[in-house]
N, C-alpha and C. Protein backbone atom coordinates (compact mmCIF):
# COMPACT_ATOMS: atom_id res chain seq x y z
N UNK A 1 3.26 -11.21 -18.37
CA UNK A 1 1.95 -11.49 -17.80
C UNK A 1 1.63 -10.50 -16.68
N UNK A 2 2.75 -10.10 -15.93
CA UNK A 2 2.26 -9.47 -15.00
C UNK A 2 2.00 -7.99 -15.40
N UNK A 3 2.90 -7.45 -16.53
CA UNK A 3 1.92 -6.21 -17.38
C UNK A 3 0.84 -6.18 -17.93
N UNK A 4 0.73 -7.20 -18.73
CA UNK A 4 -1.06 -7.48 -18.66
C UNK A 4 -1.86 -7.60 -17.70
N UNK A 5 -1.66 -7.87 -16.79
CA UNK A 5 -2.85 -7.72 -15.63
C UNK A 5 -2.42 -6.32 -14.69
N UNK A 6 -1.40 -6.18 -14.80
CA UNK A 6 -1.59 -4.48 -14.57
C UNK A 6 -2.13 -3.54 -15.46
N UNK A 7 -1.86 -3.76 -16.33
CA UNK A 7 -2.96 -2.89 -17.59
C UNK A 7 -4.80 -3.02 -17.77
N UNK A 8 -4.59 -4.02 -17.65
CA UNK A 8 -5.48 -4.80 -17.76
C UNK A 8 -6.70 -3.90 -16.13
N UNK A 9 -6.01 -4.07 -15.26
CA UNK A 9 -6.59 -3.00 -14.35
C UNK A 9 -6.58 -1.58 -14.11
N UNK A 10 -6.10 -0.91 -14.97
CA UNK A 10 -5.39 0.42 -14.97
C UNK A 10 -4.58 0.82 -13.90
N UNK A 11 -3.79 -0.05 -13.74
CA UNK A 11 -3.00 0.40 -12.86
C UNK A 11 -3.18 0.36 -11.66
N UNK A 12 -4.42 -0.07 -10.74
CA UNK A 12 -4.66 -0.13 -9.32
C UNK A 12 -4.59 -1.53 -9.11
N UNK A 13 -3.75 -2.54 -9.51
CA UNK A 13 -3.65 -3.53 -8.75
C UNK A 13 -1.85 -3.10 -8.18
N UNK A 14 -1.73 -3.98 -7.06
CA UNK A 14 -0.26 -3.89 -6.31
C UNK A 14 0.28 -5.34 -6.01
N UNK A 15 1.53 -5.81 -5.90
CA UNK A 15 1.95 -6.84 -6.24
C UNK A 15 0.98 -8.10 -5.63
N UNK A 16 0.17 -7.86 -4.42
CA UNK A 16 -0.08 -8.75 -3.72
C UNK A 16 -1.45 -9.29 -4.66
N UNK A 17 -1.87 -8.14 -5.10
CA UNK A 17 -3.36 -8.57 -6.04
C UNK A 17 -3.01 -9.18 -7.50
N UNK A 18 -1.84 -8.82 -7.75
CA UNK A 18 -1.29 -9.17 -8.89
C UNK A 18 -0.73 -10.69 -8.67
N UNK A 19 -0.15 -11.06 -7.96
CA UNK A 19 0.37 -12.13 -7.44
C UNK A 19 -1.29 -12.98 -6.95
N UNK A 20 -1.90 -12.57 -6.79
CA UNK A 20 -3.55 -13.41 -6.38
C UNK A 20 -4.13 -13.44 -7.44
N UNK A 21 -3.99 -12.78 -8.70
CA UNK A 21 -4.63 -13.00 -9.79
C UNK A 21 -3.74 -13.96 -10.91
N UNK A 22 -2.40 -14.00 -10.97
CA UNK A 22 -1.64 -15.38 -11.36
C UNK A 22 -1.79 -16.21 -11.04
N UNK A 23 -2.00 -16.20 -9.57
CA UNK A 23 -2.31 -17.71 -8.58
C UNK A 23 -3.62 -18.31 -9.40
N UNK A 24 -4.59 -17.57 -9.52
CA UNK A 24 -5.94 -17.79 -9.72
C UNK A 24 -6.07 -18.03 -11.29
N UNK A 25 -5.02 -17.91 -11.97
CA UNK A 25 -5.24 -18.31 -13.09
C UNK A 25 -4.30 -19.96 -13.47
N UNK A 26 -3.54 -20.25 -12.49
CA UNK A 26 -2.96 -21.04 -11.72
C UNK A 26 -1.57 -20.99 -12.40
N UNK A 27 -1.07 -20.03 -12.44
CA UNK A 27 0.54 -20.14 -12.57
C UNK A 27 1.13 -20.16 -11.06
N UNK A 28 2.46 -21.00 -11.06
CA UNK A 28 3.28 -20.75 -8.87
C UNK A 28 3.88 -19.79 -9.58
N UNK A 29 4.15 -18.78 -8.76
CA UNK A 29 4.85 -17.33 -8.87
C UNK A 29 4.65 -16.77 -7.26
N UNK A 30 6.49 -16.79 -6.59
CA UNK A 30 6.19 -16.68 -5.44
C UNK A 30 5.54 -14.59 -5.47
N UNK A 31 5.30 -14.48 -4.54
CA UNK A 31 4.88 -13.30 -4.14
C UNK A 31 6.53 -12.01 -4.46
N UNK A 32 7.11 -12.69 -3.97
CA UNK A 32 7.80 -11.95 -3.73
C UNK A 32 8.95 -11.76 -5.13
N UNK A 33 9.06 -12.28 -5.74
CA UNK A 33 9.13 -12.34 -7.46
C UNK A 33 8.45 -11.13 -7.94
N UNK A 34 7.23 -11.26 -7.67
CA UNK A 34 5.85 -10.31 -8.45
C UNK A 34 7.18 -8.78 -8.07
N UNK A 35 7.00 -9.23 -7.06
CA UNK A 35 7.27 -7.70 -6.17
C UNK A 35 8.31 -7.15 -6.99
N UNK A 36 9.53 -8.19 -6.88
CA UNK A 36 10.61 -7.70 -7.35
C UNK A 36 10.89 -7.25 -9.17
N UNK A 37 10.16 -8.08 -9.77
CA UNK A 37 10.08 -7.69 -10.96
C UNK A 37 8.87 -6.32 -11.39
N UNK A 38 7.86 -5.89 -10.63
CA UNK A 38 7.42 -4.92 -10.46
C UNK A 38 8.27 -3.36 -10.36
N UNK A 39 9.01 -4.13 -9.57
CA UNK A 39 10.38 -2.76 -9.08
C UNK A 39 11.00 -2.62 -10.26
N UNK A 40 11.33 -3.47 -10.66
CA UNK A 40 12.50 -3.36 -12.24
C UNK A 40 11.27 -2.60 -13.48
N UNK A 41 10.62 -3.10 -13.36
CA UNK A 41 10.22 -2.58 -14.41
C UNK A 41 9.26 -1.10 -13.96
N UNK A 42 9.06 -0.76 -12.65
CA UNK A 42 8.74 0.55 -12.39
C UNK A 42 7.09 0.69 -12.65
N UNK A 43 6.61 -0.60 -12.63
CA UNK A 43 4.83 -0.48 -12.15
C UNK A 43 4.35 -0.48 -10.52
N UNK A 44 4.26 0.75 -10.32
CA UNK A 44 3.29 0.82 -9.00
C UNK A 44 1.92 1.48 -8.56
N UNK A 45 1.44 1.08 -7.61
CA UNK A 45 -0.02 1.37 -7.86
C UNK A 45 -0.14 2.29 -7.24
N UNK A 46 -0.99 3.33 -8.25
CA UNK A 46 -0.93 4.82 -7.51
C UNK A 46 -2.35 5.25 -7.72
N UNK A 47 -3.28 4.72 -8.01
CA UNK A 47 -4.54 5.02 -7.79
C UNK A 47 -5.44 4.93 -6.43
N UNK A 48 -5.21 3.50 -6.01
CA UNK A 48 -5.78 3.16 -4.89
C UNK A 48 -4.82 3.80 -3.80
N UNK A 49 -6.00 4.25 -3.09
CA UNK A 49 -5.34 4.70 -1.29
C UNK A 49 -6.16 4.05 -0.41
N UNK A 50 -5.55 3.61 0.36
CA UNK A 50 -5.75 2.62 1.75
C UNK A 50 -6.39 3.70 2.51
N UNK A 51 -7.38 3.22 3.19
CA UNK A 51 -8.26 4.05 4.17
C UNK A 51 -6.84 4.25 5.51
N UNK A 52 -7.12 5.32 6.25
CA UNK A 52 -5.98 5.56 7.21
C UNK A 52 -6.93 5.10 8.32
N UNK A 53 -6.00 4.89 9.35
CA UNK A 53 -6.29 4.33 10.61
C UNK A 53 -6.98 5.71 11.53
N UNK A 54 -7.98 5.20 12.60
CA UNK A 54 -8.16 5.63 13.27
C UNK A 54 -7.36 6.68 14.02
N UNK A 55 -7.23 7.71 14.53
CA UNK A 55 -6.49 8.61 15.67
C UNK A 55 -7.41 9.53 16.82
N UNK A 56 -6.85 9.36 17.65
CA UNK A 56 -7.69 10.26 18.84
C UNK A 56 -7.08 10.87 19.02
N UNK A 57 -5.69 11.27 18.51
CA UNK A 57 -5.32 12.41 19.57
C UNK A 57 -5.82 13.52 18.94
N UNK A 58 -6.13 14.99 20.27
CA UNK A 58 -6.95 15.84 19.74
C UNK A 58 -5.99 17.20 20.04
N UNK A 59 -4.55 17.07 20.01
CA UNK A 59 -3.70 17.51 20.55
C UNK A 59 -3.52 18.25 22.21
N UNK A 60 -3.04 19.74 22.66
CA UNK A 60 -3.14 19.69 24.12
C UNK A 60 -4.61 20.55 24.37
N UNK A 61 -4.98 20.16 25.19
CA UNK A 61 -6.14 20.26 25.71
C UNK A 61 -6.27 21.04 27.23
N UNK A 62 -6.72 21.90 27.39
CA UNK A 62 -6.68 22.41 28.77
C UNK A 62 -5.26 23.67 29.04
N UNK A 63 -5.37 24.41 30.10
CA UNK A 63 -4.29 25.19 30.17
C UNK A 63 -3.02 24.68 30.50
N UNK A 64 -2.20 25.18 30.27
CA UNK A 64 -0.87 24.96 30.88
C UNK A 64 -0.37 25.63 32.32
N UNK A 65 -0.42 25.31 33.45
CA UNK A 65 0.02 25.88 34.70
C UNK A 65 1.37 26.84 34.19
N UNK A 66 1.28 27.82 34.86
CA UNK A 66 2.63 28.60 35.00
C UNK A 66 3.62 27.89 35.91
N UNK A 67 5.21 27.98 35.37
CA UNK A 67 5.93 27.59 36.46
C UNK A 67 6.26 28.18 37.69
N UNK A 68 5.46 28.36 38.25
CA UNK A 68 5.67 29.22 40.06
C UNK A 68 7.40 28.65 40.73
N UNK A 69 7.75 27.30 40.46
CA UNK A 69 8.71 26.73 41.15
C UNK A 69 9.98 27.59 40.89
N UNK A 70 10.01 27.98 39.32
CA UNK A 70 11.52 28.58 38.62
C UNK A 70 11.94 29.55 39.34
């Protein structure tokens, strides 16, 4: 079942959506089952990419003083 609904999506679902779409068809299947039998059989989701987080850093900025002290 859980290859059918990975197929079934081409491949962009990941255990947690996969595991929400069993639920919803109402089989109990803990989460973490999905996961592990996912691993064995070597379905992972490689279509979808997660938006990345925010970053500010804008690396160094401004001069660097000479060391006068050395």
């Amino acid at each position: 079942m859980i290859l059918e609904v990975f197929e079934k999506h081409k491949g962009r679902y990941g255990y947690r959506r996969i595991h929400a779409e069993l639920k919803a068809q109402g089989h109990k299947i803990n989460h973490k089952k999905v996961q592990r039998i996912m691993n064995e059989m070597n379905l992972k989701c490689e279509k979808f990419v997660r938006k990345s987080r925010y970053k500010s850093y804008k690396g160094t900025i401004g001069k660097v003083a000479k060391n006068r002290l050395n």
